[in-house]
Each structure stands twice: as C-alpha cells, then as structure tokens.
C-alpha atoms as a PDB file:
ATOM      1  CA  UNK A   1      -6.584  30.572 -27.012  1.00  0.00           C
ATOM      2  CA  UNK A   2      -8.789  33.064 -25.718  1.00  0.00           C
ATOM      3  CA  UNK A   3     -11.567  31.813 -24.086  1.00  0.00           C
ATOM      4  CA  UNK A   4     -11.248  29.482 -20.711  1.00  0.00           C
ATOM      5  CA  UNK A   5     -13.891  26.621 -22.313  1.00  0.00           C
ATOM      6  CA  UNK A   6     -15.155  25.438 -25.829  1.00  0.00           C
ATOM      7  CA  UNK A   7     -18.691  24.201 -25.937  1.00  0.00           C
ATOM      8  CA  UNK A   8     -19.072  22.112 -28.913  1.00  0.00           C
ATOM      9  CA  UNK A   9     -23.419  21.492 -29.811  1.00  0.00           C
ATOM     10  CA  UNK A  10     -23.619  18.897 -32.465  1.00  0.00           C
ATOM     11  CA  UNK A  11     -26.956  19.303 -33.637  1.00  0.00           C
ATOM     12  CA  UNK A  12     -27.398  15.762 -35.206  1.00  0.00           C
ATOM     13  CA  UNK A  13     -24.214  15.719 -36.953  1.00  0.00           C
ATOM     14  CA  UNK A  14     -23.223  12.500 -38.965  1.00  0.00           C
ATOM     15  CA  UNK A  15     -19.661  13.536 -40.375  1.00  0.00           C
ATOM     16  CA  UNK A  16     -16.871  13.668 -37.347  1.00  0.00           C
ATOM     17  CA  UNK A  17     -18.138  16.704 -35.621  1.00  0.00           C
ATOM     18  CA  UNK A  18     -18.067  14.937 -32.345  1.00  0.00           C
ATOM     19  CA  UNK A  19     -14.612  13.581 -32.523  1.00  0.00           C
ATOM     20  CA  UNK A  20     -12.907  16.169 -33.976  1.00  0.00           C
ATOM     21  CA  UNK A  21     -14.213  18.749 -31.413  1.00  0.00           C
ATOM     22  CA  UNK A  22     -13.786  16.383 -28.602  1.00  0.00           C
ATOM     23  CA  UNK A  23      -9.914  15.233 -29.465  1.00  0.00           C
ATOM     24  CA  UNK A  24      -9.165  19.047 -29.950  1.00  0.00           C
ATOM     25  CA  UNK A  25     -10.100  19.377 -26.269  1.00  0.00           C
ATOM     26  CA  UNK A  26     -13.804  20.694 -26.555  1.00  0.00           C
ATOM     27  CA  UNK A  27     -16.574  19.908 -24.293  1.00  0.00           C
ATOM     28  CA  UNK A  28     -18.965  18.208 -26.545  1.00  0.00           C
ATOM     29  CA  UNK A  29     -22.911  18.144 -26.229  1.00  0.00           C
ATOM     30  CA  UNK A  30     -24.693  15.892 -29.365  1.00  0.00           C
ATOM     31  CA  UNK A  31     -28.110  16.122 -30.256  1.00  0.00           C
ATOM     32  CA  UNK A  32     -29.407  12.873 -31.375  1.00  0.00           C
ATOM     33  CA  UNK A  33     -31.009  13.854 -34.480  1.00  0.00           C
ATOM     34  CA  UNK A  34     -30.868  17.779 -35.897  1.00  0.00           C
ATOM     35  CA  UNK A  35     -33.352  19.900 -33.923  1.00  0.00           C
ATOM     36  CA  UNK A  36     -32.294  23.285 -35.311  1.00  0.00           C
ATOM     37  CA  UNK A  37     -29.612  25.723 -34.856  1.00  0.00           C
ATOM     38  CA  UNK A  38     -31.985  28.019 -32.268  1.00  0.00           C
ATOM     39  CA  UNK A  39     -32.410  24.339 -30.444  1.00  0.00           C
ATOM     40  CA  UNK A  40     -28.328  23.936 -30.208  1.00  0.00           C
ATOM     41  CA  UNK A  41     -27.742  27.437 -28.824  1.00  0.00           C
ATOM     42  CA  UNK A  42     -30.470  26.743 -26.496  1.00  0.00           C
ATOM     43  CA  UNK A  43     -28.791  23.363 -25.305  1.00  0.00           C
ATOM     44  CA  UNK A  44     -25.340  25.056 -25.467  1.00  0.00           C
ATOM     45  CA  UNK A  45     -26.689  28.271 -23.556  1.00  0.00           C
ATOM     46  CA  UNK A  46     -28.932  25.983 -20.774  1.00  0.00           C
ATOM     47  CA  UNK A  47     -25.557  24.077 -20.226  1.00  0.00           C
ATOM     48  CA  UNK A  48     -23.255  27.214 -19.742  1.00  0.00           C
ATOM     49  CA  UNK A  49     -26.107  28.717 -17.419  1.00  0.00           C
ATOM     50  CA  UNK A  50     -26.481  25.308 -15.074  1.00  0.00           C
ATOM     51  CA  UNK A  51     -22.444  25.835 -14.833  1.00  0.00           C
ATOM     52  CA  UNK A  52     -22.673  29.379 -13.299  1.00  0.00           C
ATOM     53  CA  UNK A  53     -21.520  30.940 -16.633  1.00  0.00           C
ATOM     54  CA  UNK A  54     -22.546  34.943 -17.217  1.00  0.00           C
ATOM     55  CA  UNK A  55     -21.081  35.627 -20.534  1.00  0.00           C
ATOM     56  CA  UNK A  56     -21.419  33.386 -23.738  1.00  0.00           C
ATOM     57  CA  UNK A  57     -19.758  33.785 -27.153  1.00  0.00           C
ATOM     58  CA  UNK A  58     -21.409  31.971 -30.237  1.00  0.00           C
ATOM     59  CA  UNK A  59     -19.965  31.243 -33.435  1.00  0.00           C
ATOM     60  CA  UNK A  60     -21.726  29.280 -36.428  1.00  0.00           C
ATOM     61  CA  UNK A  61     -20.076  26.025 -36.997  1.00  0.00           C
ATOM     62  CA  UNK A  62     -19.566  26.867 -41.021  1.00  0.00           C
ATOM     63  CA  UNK A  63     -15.961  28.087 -40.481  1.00  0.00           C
ATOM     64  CA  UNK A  64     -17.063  31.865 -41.603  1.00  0.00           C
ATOM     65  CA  UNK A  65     -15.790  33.300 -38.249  1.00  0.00           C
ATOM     66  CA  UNK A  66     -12.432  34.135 -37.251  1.00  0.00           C
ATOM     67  CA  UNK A  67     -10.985  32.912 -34.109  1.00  0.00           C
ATOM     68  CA  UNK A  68      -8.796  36.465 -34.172  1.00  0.00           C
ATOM     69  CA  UNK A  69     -12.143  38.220 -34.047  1.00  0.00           C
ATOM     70  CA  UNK A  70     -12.693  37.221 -30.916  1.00  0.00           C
ATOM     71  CA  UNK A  71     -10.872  39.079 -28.680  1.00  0.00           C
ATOM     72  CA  UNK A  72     -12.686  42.117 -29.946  1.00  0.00           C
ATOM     73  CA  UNK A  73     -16.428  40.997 -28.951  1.00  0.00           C
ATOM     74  CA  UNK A  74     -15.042  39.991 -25.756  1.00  0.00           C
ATOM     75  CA  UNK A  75     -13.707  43.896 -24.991  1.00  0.00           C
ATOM     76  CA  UNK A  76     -16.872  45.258 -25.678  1.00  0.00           C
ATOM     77  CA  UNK A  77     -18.857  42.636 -23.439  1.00  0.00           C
ATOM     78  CA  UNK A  78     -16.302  43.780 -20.877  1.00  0.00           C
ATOM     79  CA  UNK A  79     -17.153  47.263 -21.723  1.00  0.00           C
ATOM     80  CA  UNK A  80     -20.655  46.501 -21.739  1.00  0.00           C
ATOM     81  CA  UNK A  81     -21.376  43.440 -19.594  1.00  0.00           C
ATOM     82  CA  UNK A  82     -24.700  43.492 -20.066  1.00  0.00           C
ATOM     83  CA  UNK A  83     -25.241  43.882 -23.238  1.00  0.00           C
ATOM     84  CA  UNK A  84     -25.343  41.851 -26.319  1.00  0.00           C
ATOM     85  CA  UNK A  85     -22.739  42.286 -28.701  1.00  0.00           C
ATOM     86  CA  UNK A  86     -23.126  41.198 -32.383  1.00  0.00           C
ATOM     87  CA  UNK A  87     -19.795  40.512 -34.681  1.00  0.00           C
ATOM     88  CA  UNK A  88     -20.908  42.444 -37.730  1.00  0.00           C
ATOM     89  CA  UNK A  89     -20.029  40.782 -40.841  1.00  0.00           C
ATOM     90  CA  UNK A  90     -18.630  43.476 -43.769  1.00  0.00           C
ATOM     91  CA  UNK A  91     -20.423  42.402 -46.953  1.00  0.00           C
ATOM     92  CA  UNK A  92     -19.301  44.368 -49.097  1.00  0.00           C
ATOM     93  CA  UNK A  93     -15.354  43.413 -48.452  1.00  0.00           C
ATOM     94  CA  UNK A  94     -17.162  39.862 -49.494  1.00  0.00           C
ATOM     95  CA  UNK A  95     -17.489  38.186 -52.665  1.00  0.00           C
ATOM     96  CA  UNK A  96     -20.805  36.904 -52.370  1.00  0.00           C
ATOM     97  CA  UNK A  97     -23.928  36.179 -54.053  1.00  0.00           C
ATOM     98  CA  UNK A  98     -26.187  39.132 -54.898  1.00  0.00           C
ATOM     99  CA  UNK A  99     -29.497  36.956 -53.649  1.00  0.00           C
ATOM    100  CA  UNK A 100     -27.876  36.217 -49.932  1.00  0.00           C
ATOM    101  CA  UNK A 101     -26.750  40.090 -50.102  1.00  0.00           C
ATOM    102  CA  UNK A 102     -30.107  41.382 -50.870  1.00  0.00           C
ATOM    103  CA  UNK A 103     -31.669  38.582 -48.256  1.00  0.00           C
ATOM    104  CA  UNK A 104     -29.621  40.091 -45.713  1.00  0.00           C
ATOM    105  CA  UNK A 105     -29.947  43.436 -46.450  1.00  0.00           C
ATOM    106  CA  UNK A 106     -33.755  42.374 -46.493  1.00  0.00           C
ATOM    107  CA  UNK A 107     -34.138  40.981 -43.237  1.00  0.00           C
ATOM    108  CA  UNK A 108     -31.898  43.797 -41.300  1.00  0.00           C
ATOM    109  CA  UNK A 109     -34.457  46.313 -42.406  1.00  0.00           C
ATOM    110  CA  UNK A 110     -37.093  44.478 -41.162  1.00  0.00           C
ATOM    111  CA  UNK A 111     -35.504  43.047 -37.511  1.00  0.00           C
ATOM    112  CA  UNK A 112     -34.260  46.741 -37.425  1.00  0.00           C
ATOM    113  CA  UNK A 113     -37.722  48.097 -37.401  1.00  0.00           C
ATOM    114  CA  UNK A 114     -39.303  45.021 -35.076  1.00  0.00           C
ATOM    115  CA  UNK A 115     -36.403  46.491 -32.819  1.00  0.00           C
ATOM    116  CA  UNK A 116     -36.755  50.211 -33.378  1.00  0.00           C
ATOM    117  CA  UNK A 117     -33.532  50.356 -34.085  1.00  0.00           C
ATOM    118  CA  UNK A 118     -30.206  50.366 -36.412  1.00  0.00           C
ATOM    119  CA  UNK A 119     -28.865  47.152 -36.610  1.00  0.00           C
ATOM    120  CA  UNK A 120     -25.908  46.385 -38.847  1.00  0.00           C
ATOM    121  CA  UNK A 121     -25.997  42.740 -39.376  1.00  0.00           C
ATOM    122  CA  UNK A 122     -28.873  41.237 -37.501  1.00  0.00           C
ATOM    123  CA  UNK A 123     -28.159  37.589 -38.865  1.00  0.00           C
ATOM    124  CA  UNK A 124     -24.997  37.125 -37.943  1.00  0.00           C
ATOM    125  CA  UNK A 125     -24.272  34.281 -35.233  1.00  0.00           C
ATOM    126  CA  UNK A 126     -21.087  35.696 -33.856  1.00  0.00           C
ATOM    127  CA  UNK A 127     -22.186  37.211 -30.308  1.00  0.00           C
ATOM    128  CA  UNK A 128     -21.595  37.458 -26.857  1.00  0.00           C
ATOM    129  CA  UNK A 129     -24.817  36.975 -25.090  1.00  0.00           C
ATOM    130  CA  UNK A 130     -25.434  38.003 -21.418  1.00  0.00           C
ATOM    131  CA  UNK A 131     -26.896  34.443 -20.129  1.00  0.00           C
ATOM    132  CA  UNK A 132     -29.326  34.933 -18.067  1.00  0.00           C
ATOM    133  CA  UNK A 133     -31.247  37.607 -19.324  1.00  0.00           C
ATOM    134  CA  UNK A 134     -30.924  36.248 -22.925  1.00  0.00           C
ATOM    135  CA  UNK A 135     -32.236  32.955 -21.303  1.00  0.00           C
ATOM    136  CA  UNK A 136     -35.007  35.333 -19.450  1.00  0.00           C
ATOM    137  CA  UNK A 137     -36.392  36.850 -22.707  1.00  0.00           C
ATOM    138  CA  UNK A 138     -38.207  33.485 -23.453  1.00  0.00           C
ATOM    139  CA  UNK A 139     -37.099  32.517 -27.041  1.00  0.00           C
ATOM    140  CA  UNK A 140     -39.735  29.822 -28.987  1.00  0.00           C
ATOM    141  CA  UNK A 141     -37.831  29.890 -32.639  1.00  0.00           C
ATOM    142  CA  UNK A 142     -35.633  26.558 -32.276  1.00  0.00           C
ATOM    143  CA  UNK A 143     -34.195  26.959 -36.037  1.00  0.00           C
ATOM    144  CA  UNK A 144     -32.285  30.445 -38.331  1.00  0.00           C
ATOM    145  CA  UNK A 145     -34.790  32.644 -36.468  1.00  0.00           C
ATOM    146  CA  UNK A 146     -33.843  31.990 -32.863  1.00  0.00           C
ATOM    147  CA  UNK A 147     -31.537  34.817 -33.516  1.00  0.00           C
ATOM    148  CA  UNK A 148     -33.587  37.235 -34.815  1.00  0.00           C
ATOM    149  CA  UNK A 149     -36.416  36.251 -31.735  1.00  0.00           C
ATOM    150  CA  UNK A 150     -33.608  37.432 -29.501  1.00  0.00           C
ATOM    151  CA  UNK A 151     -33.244  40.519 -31.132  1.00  0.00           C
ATOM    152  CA  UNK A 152     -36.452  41.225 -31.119  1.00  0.00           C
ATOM    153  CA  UNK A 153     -37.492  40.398 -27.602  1.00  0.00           C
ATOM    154  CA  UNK A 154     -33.981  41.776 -26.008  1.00  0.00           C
ATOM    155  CA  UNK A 155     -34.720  45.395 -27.876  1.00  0.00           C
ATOM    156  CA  UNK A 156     -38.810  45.075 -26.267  1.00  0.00           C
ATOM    157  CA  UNK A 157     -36.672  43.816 -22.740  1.00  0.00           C
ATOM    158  CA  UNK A 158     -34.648  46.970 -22.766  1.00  0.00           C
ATOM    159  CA  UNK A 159     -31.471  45.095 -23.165  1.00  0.00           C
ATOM    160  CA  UNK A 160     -28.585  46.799 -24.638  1.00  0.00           C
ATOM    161  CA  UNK A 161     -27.528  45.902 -27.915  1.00  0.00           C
ATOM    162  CA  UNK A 162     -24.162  47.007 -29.276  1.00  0.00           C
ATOM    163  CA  UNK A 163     -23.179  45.750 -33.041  1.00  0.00           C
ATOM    164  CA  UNK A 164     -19.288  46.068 -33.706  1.00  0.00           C
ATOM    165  CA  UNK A 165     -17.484  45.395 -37.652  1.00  0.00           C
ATOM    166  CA  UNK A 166     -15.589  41.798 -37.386  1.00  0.00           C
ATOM    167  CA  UNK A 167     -13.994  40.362 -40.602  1.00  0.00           C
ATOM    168  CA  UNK A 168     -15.025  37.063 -41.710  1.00  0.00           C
ATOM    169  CA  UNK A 169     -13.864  34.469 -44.250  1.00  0.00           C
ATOM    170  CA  UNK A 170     -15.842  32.786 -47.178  1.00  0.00           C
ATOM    171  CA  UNK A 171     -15.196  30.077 -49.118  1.00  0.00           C
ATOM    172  CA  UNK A 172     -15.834  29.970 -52.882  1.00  0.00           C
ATOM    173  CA  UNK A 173     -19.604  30.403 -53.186  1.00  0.00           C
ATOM    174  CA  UNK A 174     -19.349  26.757 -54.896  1.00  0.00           C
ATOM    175  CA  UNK A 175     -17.440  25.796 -51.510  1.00  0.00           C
ATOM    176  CA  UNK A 176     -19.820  27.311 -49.000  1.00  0.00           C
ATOM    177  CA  UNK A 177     -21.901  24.752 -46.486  1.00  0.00           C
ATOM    178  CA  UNK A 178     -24.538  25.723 -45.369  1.00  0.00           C
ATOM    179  CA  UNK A 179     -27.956  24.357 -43.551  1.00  0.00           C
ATOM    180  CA  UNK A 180     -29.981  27.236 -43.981  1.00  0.00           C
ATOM    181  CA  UNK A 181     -33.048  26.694 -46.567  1.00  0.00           C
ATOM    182  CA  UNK A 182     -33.504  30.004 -48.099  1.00  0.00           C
ATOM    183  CA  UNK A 183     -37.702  29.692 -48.520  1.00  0.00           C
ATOM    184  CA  UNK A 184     -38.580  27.424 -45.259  1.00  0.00           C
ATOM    185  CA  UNK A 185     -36.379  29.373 -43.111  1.00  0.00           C
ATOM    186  CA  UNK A 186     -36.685  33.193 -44.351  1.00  0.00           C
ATOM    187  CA  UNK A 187     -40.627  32.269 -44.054  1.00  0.00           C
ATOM    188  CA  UNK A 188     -40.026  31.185 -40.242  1.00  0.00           C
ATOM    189  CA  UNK A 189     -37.797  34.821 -39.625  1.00  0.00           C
ATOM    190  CA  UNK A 190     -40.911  36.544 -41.451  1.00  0.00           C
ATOM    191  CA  UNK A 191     -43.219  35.157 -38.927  1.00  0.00           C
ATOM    192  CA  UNK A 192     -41.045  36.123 -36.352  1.00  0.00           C
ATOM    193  CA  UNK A 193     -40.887  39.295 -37.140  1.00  0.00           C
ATOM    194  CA  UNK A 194     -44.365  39.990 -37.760  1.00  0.00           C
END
C-alpha cells in the first residue's frame, strides 16, 4: 500500500515465511540456514542496491511495526533524503517487561555516547536507510548489533541521523517471538560499542 516493492529476507526460516510472503505478492530472498538478522538486512540491502534502489525501509519480521507508520518515515526521508531515519518506539505507552525496558534504556545510553549524540531508540529496526552510503560505512556485525554498527559508524561518517516517535504493537509478553538472546547478543552490541 505504500511502498512500490516488498523485499521479503528469510533468514533460515522453517515455518511458511517463504510462502506466505511470496503468495501475498512479495519478492522473496531465503537464506539457507539462519545467518543473523545484520546478515538478512545485508542480503536484503545488497539486493535493493544491485536494482538501482536509493532509499530502503526496514521493518523486523516480529509483527511489532505498523504498516500505518510508514508513511511517516517515508516524509521525513523525503525531507531528509540523506539521512537515516529511525521509527522510535514509545515504551512507556507499552506494557512491557521491566528487564527489556531497562536493556533498552541501557544500550541507548551507551550507542548515544559511541555516537555523540541523543538517540531516542537506537534498537529499533524500523528505518529508512540511504543505500549507498549505509552500504559505504562498512558494517561487520551480521546479527542484533548490525544496527547499532550502523549507528555508530554513520554518526563517525557524518551522516545525518533523524529519530521520529512511531507507535508500535505488542503482543502479550507470554505471546511475544522473538530471536534475540538477551546474554549472547547484548555481549556482541557491547563489543560493538566499545
């Protein structure tokens, strides 16, 4: 509805992931066995690039994202073509866990200060990245802290970064998937960071 193409990166999936997303009319790229989420935005991002694309919106595959959101990260890219723009998620309109609050909270502090400077929400995955330059900064992390590495290098690039409020949904916490591993993968954004 308001974009011209869906990209679809499985990243190793074993449910329906690739049928769903390719009967709903999505280009579909699948990963033979999961490599990471940093790994699928790079596949995702390399394919949109070899196509000509400037402009790339992300959103996680866990449903948290609103479709309706969109339009609004796409304005400010327009306003801003150069920049990235981050969908920042409102916490505290969320019922959520005080642990994955205080994690975030936690690692915005830290990317904020790797980037020298304010940074609402700097794990969320809703974004419009400008392609090449994002694909210029050189990004290693291929899992959770791909996202902070492009933080990080795009602040040390001088690329803009604009963060703008989104709403989001979420499940039940009993409901919620989610890939992340809260030890393995905050230790790979610490290293990032530091």
């Amino acid at each position: 509805q308001y974009v011209p193409e869906v990209l679809v990166v499985s990243d190793g999936s074993t449910d329906r992931t690739v049928a769903v997303a390719t009967a709903a009319g999505a280009r579909v790229i699948a990963h033979d066995r999961p490599c990471g989420k940093g790994a699928a935005l790079l596949t995702g991002l390399r394919a949109l690039a070899a196509d000509g694309v400037s402009r790339v919106l992300t959103m996680d595959g866990d449903g948290q994202h609103l479709p309706e959101e969109i339009p609004k990260l796409l304005a400010a890219s327009a306003a801003a073509p150069g920049a990235l723009i981050i969908g920042s998620r409102q916490f505290e309109t969320l019922t959520t866990t005080s642990a994955r609050l205080f994690g975030n909270r936690f690692a915005n502090r830290w990317v904020e200060i790797a980037c020298g400077q304010a940074l609402p929400d700097t794990q969320s995955g809703f974004r419009v990245y400008p392609l090449a330059d994002t694909l210029a900064l050189g990004v290693r992390a291929r899992h959770f802290a791909f996202e902070t590495e492009v933080l990080i290098r795009a602040a040390r690039a001088g690329l803009a970064i604009r963060s703008l409020p989104v709403r989001v949904y979420y499940p039940p916490v009993e409901q919620r998937v989610s890939h992340f591993r809260p030890f393995l993968d905050t230790v790979r954004i610490i290293f990032v960071v530091v």
